[in-house]
Protein backbone atom coordinates (compact mmCIF):
# COMPACT_ATOMS: atom_id res chain seq x y z
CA UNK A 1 0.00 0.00 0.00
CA UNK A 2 1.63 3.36 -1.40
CA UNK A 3 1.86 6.31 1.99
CA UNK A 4 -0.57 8.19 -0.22
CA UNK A 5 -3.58 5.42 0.24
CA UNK A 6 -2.20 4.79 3.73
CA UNK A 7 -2.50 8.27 5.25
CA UNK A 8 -6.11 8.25 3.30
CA UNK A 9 -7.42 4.96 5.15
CA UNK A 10 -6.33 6.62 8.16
CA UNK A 11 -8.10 9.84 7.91
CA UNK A 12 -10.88 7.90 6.57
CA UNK A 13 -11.43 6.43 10.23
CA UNK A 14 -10.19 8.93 12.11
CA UNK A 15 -13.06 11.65 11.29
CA UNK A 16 -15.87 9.32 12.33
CA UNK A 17 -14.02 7.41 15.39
CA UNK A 18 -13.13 10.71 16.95
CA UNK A 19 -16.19 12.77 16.16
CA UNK A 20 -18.50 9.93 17.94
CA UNK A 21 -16.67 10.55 21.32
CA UNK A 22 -17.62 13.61 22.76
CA UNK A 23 -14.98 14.01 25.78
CA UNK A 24 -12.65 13.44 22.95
CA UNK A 25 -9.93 10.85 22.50
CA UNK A 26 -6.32 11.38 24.02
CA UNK A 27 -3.74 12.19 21.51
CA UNK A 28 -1.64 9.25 22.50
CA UNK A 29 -4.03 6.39 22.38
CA UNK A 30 -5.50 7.35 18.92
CA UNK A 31 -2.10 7.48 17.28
CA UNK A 32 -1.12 3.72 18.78
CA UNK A 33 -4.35 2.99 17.36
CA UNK A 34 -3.67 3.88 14.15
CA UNK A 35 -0.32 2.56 14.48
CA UNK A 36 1.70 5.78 13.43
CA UNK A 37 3.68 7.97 15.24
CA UNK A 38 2.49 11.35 16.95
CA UNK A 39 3.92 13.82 14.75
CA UNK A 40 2.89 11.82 11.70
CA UNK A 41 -0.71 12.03 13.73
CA UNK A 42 -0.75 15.87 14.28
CA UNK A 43 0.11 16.09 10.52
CA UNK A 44 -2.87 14.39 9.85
CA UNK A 45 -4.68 16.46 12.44
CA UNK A 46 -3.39 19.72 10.57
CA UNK A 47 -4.76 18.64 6.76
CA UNK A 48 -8.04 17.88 8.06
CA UNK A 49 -8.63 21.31 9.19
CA UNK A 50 -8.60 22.35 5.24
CA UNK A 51 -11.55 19.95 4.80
CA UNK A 52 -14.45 22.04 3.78
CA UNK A 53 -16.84 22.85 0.08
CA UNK A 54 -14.40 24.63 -2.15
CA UNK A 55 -16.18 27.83 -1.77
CA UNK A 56 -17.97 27.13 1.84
CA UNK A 57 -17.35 29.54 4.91
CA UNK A 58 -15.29 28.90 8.10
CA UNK A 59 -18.27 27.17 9.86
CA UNK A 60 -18.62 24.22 7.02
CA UNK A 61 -15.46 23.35 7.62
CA UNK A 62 -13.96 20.42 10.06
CA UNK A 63 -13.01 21.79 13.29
CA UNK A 64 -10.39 19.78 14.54
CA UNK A 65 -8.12 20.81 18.07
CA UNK A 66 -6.13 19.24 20.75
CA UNK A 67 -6.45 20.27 23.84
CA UNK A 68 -4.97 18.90 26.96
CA UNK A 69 -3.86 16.12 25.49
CA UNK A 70 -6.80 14.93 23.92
CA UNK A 71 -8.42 15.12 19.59
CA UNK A 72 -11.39 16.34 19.55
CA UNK A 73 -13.50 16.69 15.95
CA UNK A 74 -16.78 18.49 15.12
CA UNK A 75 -18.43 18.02 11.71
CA UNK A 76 -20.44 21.22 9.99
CA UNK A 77 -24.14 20.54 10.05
CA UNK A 78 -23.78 19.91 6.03
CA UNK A 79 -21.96 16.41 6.90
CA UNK A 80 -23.70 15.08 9.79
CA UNK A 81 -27.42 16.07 8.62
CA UNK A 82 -29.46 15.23 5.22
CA UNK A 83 -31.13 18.70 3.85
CA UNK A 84 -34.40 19.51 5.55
CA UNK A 85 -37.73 18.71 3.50
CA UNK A 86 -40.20 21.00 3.62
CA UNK A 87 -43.66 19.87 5.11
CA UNK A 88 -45.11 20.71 0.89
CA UNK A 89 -41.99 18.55 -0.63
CA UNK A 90 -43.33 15.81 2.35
CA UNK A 91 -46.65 15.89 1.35
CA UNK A 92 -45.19 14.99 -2.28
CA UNK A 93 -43.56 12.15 -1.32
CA UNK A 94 -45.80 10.69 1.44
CA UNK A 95 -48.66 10.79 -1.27
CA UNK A 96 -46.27 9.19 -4.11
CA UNK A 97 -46.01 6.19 -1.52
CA UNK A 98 -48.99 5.83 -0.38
CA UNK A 99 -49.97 5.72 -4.60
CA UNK A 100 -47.61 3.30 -4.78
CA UNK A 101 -48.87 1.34 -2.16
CA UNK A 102 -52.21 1.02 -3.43
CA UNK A 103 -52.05 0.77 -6.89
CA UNK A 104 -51.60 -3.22 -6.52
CA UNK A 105 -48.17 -2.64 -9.04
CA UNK A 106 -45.47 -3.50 -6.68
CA UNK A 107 -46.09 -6.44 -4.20
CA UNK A 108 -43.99 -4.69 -1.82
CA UNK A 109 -46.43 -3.12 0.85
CA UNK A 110 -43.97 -3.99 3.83
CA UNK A 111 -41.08 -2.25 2.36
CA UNK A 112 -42.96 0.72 1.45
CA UNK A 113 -44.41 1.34 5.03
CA UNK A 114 -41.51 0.78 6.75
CA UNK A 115 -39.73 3.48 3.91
CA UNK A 116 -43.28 5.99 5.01
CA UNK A 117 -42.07 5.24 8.82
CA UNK A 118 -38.82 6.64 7.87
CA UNK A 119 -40.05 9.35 6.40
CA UNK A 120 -42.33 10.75 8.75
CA UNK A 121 -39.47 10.14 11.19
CA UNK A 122 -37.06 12.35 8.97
CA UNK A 123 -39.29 15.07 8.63
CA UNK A 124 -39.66 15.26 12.71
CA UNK A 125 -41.51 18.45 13.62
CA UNK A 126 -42.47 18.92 9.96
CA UNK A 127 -44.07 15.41 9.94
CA UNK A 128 -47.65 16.27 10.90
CA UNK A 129 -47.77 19.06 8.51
CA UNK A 130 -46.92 17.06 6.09
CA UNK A 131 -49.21 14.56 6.78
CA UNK A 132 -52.38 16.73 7.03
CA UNK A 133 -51.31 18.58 3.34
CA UNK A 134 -51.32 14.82 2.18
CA UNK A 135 -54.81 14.16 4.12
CA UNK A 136 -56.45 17.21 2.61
CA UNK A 137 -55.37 15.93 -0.89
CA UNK A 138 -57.93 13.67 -2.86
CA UNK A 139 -56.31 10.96 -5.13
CA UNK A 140 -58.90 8.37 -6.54
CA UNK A 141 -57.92 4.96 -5.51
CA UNK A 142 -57.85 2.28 -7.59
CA UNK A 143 -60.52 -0.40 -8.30
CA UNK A 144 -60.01 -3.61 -5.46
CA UNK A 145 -60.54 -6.02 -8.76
CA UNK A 146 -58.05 -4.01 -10.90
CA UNK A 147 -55.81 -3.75 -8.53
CA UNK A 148 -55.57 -7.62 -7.87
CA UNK A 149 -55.21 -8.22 -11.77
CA UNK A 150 -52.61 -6.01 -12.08
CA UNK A 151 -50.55 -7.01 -9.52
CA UNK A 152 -51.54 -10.74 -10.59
CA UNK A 153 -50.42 -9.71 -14.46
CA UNK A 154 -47.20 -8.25 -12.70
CA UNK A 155 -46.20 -11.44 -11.71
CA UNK A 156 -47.53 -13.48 -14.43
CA UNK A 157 -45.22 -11.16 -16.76
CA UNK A 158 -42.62 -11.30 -14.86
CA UNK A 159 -42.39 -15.26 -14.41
CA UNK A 160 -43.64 -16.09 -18.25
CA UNK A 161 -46.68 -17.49 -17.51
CA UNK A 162 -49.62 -17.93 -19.83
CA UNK A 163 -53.26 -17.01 -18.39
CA UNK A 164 -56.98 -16.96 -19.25
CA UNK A 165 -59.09 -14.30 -18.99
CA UNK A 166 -62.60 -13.37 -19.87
CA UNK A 167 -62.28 -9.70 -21.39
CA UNK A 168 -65.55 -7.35 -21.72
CA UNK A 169 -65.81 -5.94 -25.27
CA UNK A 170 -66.28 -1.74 -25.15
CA UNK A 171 -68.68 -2.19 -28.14
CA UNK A 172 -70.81 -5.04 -27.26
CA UNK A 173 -70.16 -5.63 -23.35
CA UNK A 174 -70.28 -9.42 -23.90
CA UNK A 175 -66.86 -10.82 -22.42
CA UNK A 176 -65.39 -13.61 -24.86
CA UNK A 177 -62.61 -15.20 -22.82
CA UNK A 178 -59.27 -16.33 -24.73
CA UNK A 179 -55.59 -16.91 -23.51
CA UNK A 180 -53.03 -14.66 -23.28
CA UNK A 181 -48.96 -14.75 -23.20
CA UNK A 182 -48.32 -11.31 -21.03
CA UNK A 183 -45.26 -9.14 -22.01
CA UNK A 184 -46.18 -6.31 -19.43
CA UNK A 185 -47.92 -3.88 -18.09
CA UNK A 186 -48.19 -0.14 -18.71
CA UNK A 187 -50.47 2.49 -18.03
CA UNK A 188 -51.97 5.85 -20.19
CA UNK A 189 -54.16 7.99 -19.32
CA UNK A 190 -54.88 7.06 -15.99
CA UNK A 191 -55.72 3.22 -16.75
CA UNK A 192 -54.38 0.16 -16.62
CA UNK A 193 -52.88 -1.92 -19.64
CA UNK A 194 -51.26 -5.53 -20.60
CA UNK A 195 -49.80 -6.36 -23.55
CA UNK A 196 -48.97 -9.46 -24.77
CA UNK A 197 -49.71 -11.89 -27.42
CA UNK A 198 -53.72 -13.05 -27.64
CA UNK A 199 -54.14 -16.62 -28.43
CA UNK A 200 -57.17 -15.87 -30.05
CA UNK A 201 -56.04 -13.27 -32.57
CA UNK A 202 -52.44 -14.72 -33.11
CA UNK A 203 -50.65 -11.28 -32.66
CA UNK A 204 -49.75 -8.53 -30.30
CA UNK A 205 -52.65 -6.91 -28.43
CA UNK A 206 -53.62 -4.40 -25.40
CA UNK A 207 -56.32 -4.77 -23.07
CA UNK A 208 -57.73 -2.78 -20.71
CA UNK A 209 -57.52 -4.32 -17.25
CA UNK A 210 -60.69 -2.79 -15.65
CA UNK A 211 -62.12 -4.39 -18.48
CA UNK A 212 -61.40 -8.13 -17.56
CA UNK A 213 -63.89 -9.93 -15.65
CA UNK A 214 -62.18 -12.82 -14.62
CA UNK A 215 -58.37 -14.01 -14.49
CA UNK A 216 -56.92 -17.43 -14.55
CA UNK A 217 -53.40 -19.14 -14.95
CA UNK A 218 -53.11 -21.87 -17.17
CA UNK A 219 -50.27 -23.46 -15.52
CA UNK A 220 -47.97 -22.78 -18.72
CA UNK A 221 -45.77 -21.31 -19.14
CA UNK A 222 -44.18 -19.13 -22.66
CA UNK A 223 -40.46 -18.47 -24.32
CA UNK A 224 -39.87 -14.52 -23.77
CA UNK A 225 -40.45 -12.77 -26.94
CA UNK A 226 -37.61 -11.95 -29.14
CA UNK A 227 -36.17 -8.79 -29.37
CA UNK A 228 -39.36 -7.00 -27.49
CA UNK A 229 -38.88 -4.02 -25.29
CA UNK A 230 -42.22 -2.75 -24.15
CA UNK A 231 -41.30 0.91 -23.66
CA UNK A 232 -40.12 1.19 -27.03
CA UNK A 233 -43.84 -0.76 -27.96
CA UNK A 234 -45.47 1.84 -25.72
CA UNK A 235 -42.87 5.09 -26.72
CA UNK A 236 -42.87 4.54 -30.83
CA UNK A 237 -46.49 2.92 -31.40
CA UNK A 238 -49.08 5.65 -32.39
CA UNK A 239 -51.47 3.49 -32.23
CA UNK A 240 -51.74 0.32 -30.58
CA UNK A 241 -54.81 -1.94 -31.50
CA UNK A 242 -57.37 -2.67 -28.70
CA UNK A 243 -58.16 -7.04 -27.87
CA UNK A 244 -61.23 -6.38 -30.22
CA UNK A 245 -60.01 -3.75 -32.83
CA UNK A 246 -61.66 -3.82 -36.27
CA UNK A 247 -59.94 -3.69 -39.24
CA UNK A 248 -61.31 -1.66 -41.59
CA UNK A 249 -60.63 -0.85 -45.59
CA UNK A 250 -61.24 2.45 -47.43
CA UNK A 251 -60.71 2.97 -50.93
CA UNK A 252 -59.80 6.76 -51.50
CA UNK A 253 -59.66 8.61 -54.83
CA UNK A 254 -56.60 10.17 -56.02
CA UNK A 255 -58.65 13.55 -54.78
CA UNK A 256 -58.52 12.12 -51.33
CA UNK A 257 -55.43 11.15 -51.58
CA UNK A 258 -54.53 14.11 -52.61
CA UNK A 259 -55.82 15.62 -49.32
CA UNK A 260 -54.35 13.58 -48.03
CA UNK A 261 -50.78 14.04 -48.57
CA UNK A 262 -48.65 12.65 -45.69
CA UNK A 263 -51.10 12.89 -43.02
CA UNK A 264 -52.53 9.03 -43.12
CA UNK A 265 -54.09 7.73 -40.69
CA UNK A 266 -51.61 4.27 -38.80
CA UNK A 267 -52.41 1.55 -41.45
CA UNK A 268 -51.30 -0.32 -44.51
CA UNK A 269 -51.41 1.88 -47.52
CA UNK A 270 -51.48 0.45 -50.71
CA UNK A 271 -51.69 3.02 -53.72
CA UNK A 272 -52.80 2.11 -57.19
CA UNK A 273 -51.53 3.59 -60.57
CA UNK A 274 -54.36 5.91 -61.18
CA UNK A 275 -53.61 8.06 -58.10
CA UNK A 276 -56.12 6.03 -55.65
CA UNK A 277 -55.43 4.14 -52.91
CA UNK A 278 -56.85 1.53 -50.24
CA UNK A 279 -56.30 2.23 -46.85
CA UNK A 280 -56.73 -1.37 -44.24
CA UNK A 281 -56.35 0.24 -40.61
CA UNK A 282 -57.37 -1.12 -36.90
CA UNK A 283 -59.84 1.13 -34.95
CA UNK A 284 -61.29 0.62 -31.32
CA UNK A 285 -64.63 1.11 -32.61
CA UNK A 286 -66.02 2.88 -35.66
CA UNK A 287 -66.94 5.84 -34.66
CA UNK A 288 -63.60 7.48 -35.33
CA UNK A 289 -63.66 5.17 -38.81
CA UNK A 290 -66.61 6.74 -39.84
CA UNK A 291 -66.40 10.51 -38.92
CA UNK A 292 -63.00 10.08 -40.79
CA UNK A 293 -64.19 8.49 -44.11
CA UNK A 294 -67.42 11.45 -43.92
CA UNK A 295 -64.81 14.16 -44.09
CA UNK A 296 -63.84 13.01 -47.58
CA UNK A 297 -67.06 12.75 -49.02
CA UNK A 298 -67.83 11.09 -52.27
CA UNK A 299 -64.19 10.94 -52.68
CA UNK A 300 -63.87 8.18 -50.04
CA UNK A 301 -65.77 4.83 -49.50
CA UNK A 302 -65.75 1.83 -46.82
CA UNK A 303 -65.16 -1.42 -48.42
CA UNK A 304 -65.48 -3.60 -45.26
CA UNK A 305 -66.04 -4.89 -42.56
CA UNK A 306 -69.98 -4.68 -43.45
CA UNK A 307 -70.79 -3.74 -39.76
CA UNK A 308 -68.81 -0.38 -40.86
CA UNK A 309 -70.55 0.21 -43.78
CA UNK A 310 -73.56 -0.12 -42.14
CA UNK A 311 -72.60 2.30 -39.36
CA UNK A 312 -71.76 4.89 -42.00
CA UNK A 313 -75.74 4.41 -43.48
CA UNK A 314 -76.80 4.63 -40.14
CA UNK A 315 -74.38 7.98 -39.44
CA UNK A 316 -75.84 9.34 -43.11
CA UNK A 317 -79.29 8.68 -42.13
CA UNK A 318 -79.49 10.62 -38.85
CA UNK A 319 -77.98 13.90 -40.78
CA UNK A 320 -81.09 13.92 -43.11
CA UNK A 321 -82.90 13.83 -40.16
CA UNK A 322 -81.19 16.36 -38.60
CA UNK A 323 -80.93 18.59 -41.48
CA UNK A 324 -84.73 18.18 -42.43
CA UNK A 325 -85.95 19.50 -38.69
């Protein structure tokens, strides 16, 4: 060991031994303790007394004496104390945890009281404050059933297990239940998502967790998906389709298309040589579908599903009405 990383140990344990003992510790038994002689000691005594922030003041520096034969060390306030939290910056974090804690995402409920003990106990006079900004605060909590399939999709993610589940449709209501290989969990706007493969459509789908009824395993288990990251999926996808998306087709002609230009909608486009195009894209519903294909005109037209071109009579129909009042 070079004298350089010697004298460092040293002063490394000499700061803390000596600064725990209040009556201090004599001069003689702290240098046979650190095995060096007692002017090689005071020399160590006189560099710690340029310890200090670069641009601090006289008081956040060590103050480090002998007197009457004993070392005696005080440390600023800066190095013995965290900064303060205000009661607001409390509030903050008392209601992140107690989020946290209820959200049913991380099975960890012992961990993250005994982390709120701590901080209520680090905020000590502050703590009540804190506590009433954070009980004068309304968050929504989180459905008891949603919370339980998260935390059970959590863990079925995690561990590459298959499950069942019996998934209400937003259209219809009716739940259809089909398997499911989970990849993970996100949420947007304020709700609760997996993603993973669906056994019944044979790609990758979202569902909405307060929308599944009932959750099963299967007791299988599935290979991790190749080359998947799932906050790329959630980052770069502008649209992800829904469990029950409908595909729908639109033939444009080359006026629309025109419109157009580069502002398609997510989809496969595939143009034709006369300047028209069909457009096949996914859509939670067909609302949006048919607004979209109305805004065109006679330059656009659904060619299926029929449900869509149905809902576009239907859409047509109710402006006459409304028109002719």
């Amino acid at each position: 060991m070079t004298d350089l990383s010697a004298r460092l140990r040293r002063l490394l344990f000499l700061v803390p031994y000596v600064a725990r003992e209040h009556d201090g510790v004599r001069l003689d038994q702290l240098a046979h303790e650190l095995d060096i002689d007692r002017s090689d000691l005071l020399s160590d005594l006189d560099l710690l007394t340029q310890v200090g922030p670069p641009t601090g003041d006289p008081s956040e520096y060590l103050l480090v004496s002998v007197d009457s034969g004993k070392v005696f060390v005080d440390l600023p306030q800066r190095l013995t104390r965290p900064l303060r939290l205000s009661p607001a910056e409390g509030c903050s974090l008392l209601l992140g945890l107690r989020a946290l804690r209820r959200s049913g995402i991380a099975p960890y409920d012992e961990a993250l009281a005994s982390a709120e003990k701590k901080l209520l106990s680090a905020l000590g006079a502050d703590a009540r404050a804190a506590e009433q900004l954070a009980e004068g605060t309304v968050v929504a909590g989180p459905d008891a059933q949603v919370a339980t399939h998260v935390r059970a999709l959590v863990d079925a993610a995690r561990e590459r297990r298959a499950v069942v589940l019996s998934y209400a449709a937003a259209s219809s209501g009716k739940a259809t239940k089909r398997g499911l290989e989970p990849y993970g969990i996100v949420q947007h706007a304020g709700a609760w998502y997996v993603v993973g493969r669906c056994q019944l459509r044979g790609d990758t789908r979202t569902f909405r967790v307060d929308r599944i009824v009932e959750l099963a395993e299967t007791g299988t288990t599935f290979p991790p998906p190749k080359d998947f990251d799932l906050e790329a999926y959630r980052r770069e996808r502008l649209f992800v389709p829904g469990a029950d998306a409908v595909t729908v087709r639109v033939r444009l002609d080359p006026v629309a298309v025109a419109r157009v230009g580069a502002s398609w909608p997510a989809g496969e486009i595939d143009r034709h040589a006369d300047g028209s195009a069909v457009l096949e894209m996914e859509c939670d519903g067909l609302e949006w579908a048919v607004g979209w294909v109305l805004g065109h005109g006679v330059h656009a037209e659904i060619l299926a599903p029929d449900a869509a071109r149905a809902a576009l009579r239907e859409r047509i129909d109710r402006m006459r009405v409304d028109y002719a009042t």
